[in-house]
N, C-alpha and C. Protein backbone atom coordinates (compact mmCIF):
# COMPACT_ATOMS: atom_id res chain seq x y z
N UNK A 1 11.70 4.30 -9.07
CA UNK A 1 11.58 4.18 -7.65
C UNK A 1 10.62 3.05 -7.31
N UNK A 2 10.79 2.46 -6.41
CA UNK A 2 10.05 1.25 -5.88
C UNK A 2 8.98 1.50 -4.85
N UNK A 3 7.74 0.84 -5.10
CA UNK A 3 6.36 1.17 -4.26
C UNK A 3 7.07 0.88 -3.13
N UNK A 4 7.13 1.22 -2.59
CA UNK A 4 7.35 0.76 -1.04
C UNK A 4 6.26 0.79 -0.33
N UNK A 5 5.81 -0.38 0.61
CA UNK A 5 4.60 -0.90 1.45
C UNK A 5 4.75 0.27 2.97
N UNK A 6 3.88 0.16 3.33
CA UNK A 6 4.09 1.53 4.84
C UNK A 6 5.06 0.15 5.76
N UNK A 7 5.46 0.56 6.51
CA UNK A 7 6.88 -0.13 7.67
C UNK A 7 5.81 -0.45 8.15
N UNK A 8 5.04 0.11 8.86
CA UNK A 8 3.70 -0.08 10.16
C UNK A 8 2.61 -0.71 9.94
N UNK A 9 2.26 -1.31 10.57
CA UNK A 9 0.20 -2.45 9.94
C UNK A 9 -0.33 -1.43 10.66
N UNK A 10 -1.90 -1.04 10.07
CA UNK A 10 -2.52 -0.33 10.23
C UNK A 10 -2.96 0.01 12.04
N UNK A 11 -2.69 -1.30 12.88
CA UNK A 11 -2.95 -0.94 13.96
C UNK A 11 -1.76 -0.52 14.64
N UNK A 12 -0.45 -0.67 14.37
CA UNK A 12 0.14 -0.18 14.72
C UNK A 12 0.51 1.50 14.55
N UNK A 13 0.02 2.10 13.05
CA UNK A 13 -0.12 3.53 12.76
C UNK A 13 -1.74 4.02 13.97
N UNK A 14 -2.25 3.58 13.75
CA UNK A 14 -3.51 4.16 14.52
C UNK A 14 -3.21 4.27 16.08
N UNK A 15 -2.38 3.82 16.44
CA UNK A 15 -1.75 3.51 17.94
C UNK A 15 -0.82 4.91 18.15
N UNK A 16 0.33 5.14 17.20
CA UNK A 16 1.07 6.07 17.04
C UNK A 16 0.13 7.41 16.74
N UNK A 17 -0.87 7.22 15.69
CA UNK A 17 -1.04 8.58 14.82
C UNK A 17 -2.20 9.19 16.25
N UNK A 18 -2.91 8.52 16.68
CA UNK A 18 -4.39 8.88 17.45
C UNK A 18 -3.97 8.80 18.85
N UNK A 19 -3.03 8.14 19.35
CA UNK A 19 -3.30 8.01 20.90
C UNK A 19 -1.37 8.70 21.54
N UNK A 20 -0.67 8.52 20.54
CA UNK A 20 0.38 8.84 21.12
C UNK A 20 0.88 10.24 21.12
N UNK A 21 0.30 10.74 19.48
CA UNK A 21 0.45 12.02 19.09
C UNK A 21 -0.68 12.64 19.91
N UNK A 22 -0.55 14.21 19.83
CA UNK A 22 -1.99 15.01 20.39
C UNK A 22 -2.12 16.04 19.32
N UNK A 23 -2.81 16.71 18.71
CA UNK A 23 -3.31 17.45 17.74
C UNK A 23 -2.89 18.33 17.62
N UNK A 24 -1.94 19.40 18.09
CA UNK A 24 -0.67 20.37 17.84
C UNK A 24 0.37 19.68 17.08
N UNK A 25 0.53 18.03 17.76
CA UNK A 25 1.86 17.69 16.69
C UNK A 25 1.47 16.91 15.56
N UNK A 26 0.71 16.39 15.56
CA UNK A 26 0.10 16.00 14.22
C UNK A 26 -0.60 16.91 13.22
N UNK A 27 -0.66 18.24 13.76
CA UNK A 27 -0.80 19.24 12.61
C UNK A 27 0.50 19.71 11.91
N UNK A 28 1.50 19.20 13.15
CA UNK A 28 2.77 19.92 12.63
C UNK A 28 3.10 18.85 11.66
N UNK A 29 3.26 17.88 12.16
CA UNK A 29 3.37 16.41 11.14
C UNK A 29 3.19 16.80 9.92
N UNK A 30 1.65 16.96 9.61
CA UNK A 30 1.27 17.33 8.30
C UNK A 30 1.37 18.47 7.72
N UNK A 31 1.69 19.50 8.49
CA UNK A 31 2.29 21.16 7.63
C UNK A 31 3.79 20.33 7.22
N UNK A 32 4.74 19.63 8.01
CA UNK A 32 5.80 19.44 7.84
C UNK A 32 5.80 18.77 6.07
N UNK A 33 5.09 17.70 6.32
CA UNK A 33 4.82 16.93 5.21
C UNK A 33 4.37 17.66 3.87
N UNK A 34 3.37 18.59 4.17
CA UNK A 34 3.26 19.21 2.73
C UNK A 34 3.71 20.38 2.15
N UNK A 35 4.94 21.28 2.93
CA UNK A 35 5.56 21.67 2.89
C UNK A 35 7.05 21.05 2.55
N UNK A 36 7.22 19.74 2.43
CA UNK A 36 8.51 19.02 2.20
C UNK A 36 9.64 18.94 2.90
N UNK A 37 9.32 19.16 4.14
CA UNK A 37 9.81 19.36 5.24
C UNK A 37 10.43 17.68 6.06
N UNK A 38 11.21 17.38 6.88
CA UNK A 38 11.35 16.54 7.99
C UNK A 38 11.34 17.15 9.49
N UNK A 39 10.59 16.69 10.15
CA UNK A 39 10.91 17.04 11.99
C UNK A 39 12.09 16.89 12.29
N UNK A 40 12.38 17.21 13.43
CA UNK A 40 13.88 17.10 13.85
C UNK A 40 14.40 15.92 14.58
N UNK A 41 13.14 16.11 14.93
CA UNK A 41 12.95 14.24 16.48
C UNK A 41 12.88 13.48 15.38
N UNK A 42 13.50 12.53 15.65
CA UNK A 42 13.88 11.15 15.25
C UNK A 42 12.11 10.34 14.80
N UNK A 43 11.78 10.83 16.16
CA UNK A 43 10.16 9.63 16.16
C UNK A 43 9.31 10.44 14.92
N UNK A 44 9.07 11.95 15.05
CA UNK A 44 8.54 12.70 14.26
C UNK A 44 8.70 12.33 13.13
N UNK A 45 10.14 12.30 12.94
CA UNK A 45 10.74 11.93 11.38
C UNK A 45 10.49 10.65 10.60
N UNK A 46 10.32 9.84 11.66
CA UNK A 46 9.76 8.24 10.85
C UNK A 46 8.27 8.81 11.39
N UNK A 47 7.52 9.14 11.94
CA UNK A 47 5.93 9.19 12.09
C UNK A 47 5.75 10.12 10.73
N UNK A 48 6.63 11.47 9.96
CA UNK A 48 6.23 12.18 9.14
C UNK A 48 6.22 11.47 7.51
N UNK A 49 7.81 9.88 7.67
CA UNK A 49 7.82 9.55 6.73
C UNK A 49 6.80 8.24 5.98
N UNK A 50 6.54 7.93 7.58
CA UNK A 50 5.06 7.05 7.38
C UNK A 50 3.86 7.25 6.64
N UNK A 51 3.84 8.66 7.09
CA UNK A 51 2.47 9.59 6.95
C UNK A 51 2.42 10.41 5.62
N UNK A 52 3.37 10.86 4.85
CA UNK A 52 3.73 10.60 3.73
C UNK A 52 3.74 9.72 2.74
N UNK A 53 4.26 8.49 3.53
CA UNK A 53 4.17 7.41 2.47
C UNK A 53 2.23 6.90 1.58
N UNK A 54 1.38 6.72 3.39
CA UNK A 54 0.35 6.54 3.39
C UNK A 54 -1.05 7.48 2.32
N UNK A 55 -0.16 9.19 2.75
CA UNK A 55 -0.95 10.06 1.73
C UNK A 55 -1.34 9.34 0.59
N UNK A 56 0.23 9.29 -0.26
CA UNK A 56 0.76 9.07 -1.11
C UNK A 56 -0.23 8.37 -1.42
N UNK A 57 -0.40 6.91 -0.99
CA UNK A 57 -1.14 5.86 -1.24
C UNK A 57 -2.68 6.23 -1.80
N UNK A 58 -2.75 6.98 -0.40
CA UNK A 58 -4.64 7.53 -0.83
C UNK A 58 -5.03 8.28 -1.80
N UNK A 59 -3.88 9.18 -1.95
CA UNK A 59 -4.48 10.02 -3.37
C UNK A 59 -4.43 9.57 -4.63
N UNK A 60 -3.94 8.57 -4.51
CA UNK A 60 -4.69 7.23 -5.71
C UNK A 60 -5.36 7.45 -6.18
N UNK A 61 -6.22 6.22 -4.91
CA UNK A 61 -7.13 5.86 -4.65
C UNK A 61 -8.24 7.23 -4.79
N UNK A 62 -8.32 8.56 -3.99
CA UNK A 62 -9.06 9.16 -4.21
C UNK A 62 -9.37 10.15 -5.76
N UNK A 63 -7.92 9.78 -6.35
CA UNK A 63 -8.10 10.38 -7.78
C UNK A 63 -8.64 9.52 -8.94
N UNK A 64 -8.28 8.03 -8.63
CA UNK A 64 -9.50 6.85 -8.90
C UNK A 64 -10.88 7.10 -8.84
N UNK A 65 -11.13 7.52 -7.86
CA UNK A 65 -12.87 7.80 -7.09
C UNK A 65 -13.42 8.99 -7.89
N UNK A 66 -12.79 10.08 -8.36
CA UNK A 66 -13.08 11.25 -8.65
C UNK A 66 -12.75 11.27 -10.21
N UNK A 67 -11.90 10.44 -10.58
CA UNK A 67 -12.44 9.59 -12.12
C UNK A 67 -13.10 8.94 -12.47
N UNK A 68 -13.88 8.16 -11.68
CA UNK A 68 -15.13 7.65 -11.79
C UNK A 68 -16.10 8.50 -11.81
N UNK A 69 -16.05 9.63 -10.67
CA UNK A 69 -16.84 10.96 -10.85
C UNK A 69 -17.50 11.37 -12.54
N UNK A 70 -16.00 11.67 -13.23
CA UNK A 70 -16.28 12.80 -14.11
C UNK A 70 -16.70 11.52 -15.43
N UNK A 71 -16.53 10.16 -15.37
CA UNK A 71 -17.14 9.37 -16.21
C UNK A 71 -18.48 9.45 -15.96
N UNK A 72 -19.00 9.44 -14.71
CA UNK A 72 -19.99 9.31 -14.94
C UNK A 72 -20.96 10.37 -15.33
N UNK A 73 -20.54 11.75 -15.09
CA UNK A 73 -20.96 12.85 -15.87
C UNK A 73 -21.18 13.00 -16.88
N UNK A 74 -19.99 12.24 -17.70
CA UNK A 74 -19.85 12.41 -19.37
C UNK A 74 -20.61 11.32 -19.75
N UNK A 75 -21.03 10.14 -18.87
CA UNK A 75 -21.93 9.49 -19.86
C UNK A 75 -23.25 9.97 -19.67
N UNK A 76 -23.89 10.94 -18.52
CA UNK A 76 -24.79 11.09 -19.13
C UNK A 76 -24.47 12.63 -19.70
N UNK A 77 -23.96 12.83 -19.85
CA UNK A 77 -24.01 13.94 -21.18
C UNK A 77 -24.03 13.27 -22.89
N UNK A 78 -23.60 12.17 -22.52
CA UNK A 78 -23.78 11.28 -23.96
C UNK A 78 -25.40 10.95 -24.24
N UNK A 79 -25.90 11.17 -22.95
CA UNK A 79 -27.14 10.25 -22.83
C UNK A 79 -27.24 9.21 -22.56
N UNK A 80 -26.21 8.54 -22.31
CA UNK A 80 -26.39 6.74 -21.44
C UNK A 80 -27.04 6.60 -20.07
N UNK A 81 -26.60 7.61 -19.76
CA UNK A 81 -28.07 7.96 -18.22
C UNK A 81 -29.08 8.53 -18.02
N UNK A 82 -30.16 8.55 -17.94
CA UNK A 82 -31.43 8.80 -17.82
C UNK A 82 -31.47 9.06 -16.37
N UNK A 83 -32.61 10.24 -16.06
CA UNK A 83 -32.85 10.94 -14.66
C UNK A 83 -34.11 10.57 -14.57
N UNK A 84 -33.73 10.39 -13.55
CA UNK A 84 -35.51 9.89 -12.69
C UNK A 84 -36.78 10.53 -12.54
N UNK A 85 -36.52 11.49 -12.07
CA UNK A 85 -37.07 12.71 -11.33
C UNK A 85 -37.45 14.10 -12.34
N UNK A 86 -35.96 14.42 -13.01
CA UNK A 86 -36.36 15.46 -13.54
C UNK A 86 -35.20 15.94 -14.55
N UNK A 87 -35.14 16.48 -15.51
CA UNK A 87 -33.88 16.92 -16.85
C UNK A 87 -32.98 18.08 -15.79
N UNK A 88 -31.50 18.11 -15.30
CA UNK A 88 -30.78 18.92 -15.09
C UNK A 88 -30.72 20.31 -16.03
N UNK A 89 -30.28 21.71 -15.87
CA UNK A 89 -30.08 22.19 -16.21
C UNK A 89 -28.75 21.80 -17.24
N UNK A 90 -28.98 22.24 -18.85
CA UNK A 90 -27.77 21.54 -19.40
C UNK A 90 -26.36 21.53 -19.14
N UNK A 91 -26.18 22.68 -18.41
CA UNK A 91 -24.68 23.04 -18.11
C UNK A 91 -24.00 22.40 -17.11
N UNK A 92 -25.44 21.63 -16.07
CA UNK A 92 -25.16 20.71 -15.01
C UNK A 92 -23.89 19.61 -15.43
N UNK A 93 -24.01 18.76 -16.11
CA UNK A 93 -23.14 17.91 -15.94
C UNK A 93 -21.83 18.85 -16.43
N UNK A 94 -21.67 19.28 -17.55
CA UNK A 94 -20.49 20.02 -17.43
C UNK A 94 -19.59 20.51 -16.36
N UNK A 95 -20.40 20.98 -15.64
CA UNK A 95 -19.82 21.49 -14.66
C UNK A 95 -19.30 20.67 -13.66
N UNK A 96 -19.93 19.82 -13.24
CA UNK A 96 -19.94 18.49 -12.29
C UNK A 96 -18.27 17.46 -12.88
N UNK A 97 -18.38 17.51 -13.78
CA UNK A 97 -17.36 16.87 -14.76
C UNK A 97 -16.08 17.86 -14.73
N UNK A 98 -16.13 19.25 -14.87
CA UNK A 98 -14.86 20.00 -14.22
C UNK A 98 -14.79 19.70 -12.84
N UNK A 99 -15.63 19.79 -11.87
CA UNK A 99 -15.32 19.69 -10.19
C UNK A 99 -14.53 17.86 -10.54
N UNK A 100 -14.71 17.00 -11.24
CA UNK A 100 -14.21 16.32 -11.02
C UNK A 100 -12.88 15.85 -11.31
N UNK A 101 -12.57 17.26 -12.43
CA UNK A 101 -11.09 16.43 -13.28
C UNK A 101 -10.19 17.32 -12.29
N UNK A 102 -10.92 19.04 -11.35
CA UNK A 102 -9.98 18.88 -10.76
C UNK A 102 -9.96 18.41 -9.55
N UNK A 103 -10.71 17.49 -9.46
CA UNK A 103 -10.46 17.18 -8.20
C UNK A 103 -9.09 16.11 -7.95
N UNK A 104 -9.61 15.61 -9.58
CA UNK A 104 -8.27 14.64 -9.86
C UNK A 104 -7.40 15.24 -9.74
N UNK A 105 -6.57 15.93 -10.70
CA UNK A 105 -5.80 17.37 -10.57
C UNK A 105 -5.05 17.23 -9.42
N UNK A 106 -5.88 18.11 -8.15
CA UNK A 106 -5.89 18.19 -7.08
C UNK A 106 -5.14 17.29 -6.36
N UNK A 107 -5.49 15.51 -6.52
CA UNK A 107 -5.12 14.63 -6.06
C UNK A 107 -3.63 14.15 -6.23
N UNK A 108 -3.53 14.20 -7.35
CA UNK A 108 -2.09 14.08 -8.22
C UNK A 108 -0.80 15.18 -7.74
N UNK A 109 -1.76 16.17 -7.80
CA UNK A 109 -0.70 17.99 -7.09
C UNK A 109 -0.26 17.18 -5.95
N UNK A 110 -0.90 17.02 -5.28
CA UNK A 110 -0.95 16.45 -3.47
C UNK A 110 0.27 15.72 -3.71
N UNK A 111 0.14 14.26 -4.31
CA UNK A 111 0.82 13.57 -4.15
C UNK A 111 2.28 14.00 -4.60
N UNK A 112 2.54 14.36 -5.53
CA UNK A 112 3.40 14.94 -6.31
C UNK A 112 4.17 15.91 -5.04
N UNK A 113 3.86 16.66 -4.37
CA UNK A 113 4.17 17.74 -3.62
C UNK A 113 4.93 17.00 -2.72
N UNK A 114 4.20 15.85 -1.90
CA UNK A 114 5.08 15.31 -0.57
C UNK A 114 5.80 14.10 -1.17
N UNK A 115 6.41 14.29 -2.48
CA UNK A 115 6.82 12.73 -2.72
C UNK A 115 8.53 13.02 -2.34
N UNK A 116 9.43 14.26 -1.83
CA UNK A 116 10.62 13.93 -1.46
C UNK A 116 10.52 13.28 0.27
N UNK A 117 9.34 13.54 0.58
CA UNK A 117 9.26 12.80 2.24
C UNK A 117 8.69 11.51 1.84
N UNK A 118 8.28 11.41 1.13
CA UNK A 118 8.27 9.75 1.02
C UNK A 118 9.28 9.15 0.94
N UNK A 119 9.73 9.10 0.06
CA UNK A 119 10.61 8.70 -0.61
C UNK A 119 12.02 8.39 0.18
N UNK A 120 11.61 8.93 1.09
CA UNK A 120 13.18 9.09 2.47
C UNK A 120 13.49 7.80 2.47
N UNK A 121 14.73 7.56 2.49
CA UNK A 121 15.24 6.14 2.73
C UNK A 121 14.65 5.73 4.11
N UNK A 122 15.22 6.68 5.04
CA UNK A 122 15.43 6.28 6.75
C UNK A 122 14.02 5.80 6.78
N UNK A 123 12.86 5.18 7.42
CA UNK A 123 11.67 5.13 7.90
C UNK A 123 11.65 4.61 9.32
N UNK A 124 10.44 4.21 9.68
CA UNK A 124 10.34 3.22 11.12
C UNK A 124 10.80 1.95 10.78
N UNK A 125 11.39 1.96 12.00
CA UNK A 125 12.00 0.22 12.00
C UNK A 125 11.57 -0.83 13.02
C-alpha cells in the first residue's frame, strides 16, 4: 500500500476539524474512526478519512518518542547515565522501560486498528 500524503494542508484541516465541526461530531468522527467505521454524510466521510489518515501518521511519530523513552531507561540501567541528585530505587528504570514499550505497543495497536479507514480510496477532493 502506498503512504499516501493527507488531501488537506494543515490550515485547511484546522479550518474543517476546529471551527466547522462542534464537539458532539468530532467525537463521533473519532468513535467512528476507531471503531472502523465510515459516517454516512459524504463531508463526515472524507473529514473521518482525513482524520484517520493523519492518526495514522502520528502514531509514528509518537511510538518513535516512546522508543526513545525506553532507550533511555536501558541505558541507564547499563550505567551510561549517571543521576544528579540521587540513586533511583533499582526497579525504577525497569519499570519506566515497560511504561515505555507499551506505550509503543499501544501506538502501533492504534494505528493498526483504524488502518481500513485510512486506507479508503474515496477522500477529500
Amino acid at each position: 500500500m502506498a503512504n499516501r500524503k493527507p488531501s488537506w494542508d494543515d490550515r485547511e484541516w484546522e479550518q474543517v476539524w476546529d471551527q466547522l465541526l462542534g464537539p458532539a461530531e468530532r467525537h463521533q468522527i473519532m468513535r467512528d474512526v476507531w471503531f472502523g467505521r465510515l459516517p454516512e454524510q459524504p463531508f463526515e466521510r472524507r473529514v473521518a478519512i482525513e482524520f484517520a489518515r493523519r492518526w495514522r501518521r502520528r502514531a509514528i511519530w509518537l511510538s518513535l518518542l516512546w522508543f526513545v523513552w525506553v532507550g533511555y531507561w536501558m541505558l541507564s540501567l547499563v550505567g551510561e547515565l549517571t543521576w544528579a541528585t540521587h540513586t533511583p530505587p533499582p526497579s525504577y528504570p525497569y519499570v519506566m522501560a515497560l511504561v515505555g514499550v507499551l506505550g509503543v505497543v499501544a501506538c502501533l495497536h492504534g494505528r493498526r486498528r483504524i488502518l481500513p479507514v485510512a486506507v479508503t480510496p474515496e477522500g477529500p477532493r
